[in-house]
Protein backbone atom coordinates (compact mmCIF):
# COMPACT_ATOMS: atom_id res chain seq x y z
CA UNK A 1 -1.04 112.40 56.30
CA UNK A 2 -4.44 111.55 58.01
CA UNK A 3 -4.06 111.68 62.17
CA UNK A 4 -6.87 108.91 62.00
CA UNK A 5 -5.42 106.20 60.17
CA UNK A 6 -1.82 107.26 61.71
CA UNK A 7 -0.03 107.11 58.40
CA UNK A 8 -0.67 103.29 57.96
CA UNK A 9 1.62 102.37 61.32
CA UNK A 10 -0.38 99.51 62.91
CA UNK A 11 -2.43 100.78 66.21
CA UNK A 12 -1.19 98.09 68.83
CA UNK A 13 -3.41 99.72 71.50
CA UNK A 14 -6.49 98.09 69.84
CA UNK A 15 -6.93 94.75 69.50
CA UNK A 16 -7.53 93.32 65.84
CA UNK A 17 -9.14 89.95 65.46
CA UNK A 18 -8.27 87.57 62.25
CA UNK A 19 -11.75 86.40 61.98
CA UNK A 20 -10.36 83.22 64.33
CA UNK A 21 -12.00 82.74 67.24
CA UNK A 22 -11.33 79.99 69.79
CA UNK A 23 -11.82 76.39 68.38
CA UNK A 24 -14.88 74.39 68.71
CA UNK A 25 -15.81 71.84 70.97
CA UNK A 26 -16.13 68.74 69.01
CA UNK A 27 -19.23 67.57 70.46
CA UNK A 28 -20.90 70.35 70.41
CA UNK A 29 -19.63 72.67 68.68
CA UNK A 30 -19.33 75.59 71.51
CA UNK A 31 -16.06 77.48 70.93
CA UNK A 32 -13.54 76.55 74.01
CA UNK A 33 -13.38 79.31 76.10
CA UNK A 34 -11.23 78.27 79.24
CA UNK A 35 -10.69 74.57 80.19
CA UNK A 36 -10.81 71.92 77.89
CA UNK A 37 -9.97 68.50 77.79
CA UNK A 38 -8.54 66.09 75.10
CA UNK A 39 -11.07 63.13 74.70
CA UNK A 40 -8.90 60.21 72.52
CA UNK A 41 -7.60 63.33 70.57
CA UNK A 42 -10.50 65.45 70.11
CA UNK A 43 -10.68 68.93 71.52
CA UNK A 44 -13.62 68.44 74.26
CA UNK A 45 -15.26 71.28 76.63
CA UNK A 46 -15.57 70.07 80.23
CA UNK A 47 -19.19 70.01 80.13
CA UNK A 48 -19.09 67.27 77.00
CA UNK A 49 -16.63 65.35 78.78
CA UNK A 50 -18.78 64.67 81.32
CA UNK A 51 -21.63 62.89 79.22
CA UNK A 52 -18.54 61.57 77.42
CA UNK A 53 -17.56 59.63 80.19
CA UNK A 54 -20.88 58.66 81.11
CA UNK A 55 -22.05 57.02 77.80
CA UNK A 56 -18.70 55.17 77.64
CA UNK A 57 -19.15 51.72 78.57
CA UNK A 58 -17.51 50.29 81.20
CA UNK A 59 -16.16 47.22 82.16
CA UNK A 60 -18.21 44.96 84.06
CA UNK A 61 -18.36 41.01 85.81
CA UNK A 62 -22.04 41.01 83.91
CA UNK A 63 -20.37 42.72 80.59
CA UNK A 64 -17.81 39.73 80.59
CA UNK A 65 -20.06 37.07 81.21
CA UNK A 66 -22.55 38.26 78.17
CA UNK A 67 -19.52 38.83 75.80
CA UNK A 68 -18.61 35.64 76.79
CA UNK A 69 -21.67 33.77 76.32
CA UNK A 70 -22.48 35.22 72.65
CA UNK A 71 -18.81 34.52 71.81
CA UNK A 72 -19.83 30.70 72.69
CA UNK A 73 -22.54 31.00 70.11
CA UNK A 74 -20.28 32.91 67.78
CA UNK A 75 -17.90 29.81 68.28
CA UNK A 76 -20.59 27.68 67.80
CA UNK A 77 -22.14 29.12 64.29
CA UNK A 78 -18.64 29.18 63.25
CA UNK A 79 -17.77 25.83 64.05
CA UNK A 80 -21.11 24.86 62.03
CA UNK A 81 -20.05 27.38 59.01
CA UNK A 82 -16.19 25.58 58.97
CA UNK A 83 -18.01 21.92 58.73
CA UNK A 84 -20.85 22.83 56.57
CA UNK A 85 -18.38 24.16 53.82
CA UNK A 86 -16.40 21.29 53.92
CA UNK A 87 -18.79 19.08 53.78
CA UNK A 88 -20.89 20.90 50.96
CA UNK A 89 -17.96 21.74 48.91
CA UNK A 90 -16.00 18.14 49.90
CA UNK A 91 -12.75 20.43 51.17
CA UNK A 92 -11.33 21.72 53.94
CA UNK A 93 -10.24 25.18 53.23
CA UNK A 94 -7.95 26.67 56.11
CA UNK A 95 -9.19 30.41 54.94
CA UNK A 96 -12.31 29.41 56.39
CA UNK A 97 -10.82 30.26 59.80
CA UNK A 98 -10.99 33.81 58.55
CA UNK A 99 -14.50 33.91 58.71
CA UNK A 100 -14.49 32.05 62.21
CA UNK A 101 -12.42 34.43 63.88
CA UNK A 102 -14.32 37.57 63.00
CA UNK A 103 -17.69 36.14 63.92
CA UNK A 104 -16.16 35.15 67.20
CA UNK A 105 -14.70 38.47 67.66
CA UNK A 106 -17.86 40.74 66.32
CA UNK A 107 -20.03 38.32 68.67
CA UNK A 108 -18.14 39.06 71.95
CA UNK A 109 -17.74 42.95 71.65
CA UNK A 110 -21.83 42.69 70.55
CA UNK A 111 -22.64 40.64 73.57
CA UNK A 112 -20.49 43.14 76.29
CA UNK A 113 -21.77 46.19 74.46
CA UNK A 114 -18.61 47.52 73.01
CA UNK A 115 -16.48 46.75 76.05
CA UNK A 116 -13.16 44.95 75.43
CA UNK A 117 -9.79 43.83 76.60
CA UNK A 118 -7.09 41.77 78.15
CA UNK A 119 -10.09 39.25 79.07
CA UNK A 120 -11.80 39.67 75.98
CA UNK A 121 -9.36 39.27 73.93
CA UNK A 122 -8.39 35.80 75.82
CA UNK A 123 -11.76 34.34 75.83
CA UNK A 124 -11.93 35.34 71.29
CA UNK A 125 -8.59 33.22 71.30
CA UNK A 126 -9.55 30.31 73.14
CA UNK A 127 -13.13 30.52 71.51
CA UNK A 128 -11.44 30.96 67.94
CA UNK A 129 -8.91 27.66 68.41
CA UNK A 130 -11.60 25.49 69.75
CA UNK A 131 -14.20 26.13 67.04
CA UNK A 132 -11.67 25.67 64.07
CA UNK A 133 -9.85 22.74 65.38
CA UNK A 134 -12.68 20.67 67.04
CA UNK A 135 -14.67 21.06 63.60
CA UNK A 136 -12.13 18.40 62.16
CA UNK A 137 -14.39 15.54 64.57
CA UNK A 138 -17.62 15.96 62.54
CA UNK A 139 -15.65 16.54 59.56
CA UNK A 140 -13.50 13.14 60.19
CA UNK A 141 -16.47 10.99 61.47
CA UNK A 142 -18.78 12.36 57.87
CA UNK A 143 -15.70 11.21 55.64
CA UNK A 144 -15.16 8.18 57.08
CA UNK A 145 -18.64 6.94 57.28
CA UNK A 146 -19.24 8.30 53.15
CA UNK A 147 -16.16 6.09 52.65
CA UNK A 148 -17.96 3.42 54.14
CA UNK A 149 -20.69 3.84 52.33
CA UNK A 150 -19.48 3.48 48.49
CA UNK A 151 -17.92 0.10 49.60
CA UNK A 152 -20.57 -2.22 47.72
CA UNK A 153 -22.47 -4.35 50.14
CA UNK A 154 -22.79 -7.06 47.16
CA UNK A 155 -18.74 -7.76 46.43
CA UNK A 156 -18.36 -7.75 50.57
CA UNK A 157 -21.25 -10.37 50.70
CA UNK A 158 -19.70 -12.49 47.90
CA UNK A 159 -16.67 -12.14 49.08
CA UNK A 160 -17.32 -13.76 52.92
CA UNK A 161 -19.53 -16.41 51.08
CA UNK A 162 -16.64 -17.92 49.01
CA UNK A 163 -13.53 -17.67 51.20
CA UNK A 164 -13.84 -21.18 52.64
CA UNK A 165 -11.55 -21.29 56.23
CA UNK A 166 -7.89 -22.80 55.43
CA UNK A 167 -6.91 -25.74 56.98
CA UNK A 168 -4.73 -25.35 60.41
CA UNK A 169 -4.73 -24.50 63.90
CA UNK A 170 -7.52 -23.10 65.12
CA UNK A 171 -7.69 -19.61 64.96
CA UNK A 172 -6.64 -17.12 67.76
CA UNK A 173 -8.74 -15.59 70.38
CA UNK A 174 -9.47 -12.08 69.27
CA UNK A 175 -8.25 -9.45 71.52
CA UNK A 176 -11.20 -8.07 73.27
CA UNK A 177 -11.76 -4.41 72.34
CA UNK A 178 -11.49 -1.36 74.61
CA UNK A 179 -15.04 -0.15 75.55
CA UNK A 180 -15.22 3.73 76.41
CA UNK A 181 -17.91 5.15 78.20
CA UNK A 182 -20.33 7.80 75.90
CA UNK A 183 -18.44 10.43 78.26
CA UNK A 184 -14.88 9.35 77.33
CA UNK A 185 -15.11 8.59 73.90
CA UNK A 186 -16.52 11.98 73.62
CA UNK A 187 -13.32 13.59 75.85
CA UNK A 188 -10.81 11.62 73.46
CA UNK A 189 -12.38 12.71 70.13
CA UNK A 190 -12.35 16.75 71.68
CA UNK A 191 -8.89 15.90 72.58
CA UNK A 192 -7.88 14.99 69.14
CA UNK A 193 -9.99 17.38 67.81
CA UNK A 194 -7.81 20.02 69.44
CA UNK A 195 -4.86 18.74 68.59
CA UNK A 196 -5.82 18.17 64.70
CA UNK A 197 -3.66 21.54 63.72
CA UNK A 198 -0.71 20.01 64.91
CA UNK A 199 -1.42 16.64 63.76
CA UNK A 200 -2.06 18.13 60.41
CA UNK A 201 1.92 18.35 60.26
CA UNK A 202 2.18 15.17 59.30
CA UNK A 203 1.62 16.75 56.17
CA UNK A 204 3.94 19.40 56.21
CA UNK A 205 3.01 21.85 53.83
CA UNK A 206 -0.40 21.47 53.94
CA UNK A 207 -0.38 21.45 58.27
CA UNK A 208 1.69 24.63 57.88
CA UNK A 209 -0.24 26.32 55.90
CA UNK A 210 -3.14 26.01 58.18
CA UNK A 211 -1.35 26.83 61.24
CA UNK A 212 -0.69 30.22 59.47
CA UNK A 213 -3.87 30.74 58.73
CA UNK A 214 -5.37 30.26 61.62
CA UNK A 215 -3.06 31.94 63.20
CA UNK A 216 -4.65 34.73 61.30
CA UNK A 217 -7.90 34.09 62.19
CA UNK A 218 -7.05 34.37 66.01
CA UNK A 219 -5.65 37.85 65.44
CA UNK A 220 -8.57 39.17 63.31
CA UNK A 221 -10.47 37.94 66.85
CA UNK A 222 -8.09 39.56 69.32
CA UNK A 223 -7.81 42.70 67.60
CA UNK A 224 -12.09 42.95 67.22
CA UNK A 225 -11.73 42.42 71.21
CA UNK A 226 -9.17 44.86 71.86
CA UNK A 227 -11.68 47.43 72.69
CA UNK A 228 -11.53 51.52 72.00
CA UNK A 229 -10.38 52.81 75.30
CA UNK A 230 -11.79 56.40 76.02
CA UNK A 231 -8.18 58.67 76.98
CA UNK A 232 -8.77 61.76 78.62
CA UNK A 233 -6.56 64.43 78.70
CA UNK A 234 -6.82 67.47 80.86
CA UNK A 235 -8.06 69.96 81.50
CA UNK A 236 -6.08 72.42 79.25
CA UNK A 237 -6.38 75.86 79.01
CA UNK A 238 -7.50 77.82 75.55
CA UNK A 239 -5.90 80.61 74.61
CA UNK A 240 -8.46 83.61 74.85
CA UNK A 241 -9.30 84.93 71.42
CA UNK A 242 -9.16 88.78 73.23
CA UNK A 243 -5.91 88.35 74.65
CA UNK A 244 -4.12 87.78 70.96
């Protein structure tokens, strides 16, 4: 038996490394020697963390207000998206809200640079409702005035020129009409315009069906706002590759 190799009995006085060192640092690649911290999962060394946290972006009063301002355009080119495709194609498609939704969404988390949340995620709703329901008013007022249109001016014409007036009473005073101001006809029409998803139930199957799907369209937005948190965890200690 050779004294040297000790008759194959494993020398416990001298340490015997697997090839394994410590694990890397994610960012950089630098085994984790020490401290460490957990950055949304990932195995981070202190010094990482640090720029980490400082290339984050935070939350912010000017973050909101710029999210918020390019989700008003978002609304905006979605609103003009929902009407032109109805009014190119000559029909309303509800799955149209799909596409409204996710422009709102991408448009807010563009304008606040990534940030999201609670607030976010509010304003993407509220933007995402308004744009697909007030599109029904240019949608309603196009319709009705094409309507209009293929009437034939001739058969109205001969029409008024032959009815002679029967003989009677005179006729009744017409009732005078209600005159709006440019302001409040324009409040009443946004107020019906918002409530056109419900008033679609009049239709029930059809009014359903939209509700549903815009329903889905407002939670495509909400979930592009959520935002990725950054979750820190630490410091924890790594296990010293000499000690095992």
């Amino acid at each position: 038996m050779d004294e040297n190799t000790g008759g194959g009995v494993p020398q416990f006085t001298t340490a015997e490394y697997g090839g394994k060192g410590a694990p890397p640092c994610k960012a950089c690649g630098q085994p984790l020697n020490g401290d460490y911290y957990q950055v949304n999962g990932a195995q981070v060394c202190p010094p990482c963390t640090v720029k980490l946290k400082a290339q984050f972006p935070g939350d912010s009063h000017a973050a909101f207000v710029r999210g918020l301002l390019f989700g008003i355009a978002g609304a905006i080119a979605g609103l003009a998206l929902y009407v032109g495709f109805a009014l190119g194609t000559g029909l309303v498609v509800g799955f149209v809200s799909l596409a409204v939704g996710y422009i709102v969404g991408k448009a807010i988390i563009f304008g606040s640079g990534g940030v999201g949340g609670r607030r976010y995620q509010i304003a993407a709703v509220i933007l995402t409702y308004s744009a697909v329901s007030l599109s029904a008013v240019p949608i309603a007022i196009s319709m009705n005035g094409k309507h209009r249109n293929e009437a034939p001016q001739a058969a109205r014409t001969a029409q008024t020129a032959e009815s002679a007036p029967a003989p009677g009473p005179a006729p009744a005073e017409p009732v005078a009409k209600v005159k709006h101001s440019f302001l409040q006809s324009i409040g009443i029409l946004a107020m019906l315009g918002l409530a056109s998803p419900f008033l679609d139930l009049q239709d029930p199957a059809h009014g359903l069906i939209g509700l549903v799907i815009l329903f889905v369209g407002i939670r495509i937005a909400w979930q592009l706002t959520a935002g990725k948190p950054m979750k820190v965890v630490g410091p924890l200690n790594a296990p010293d590759p000499a000690a095992i």
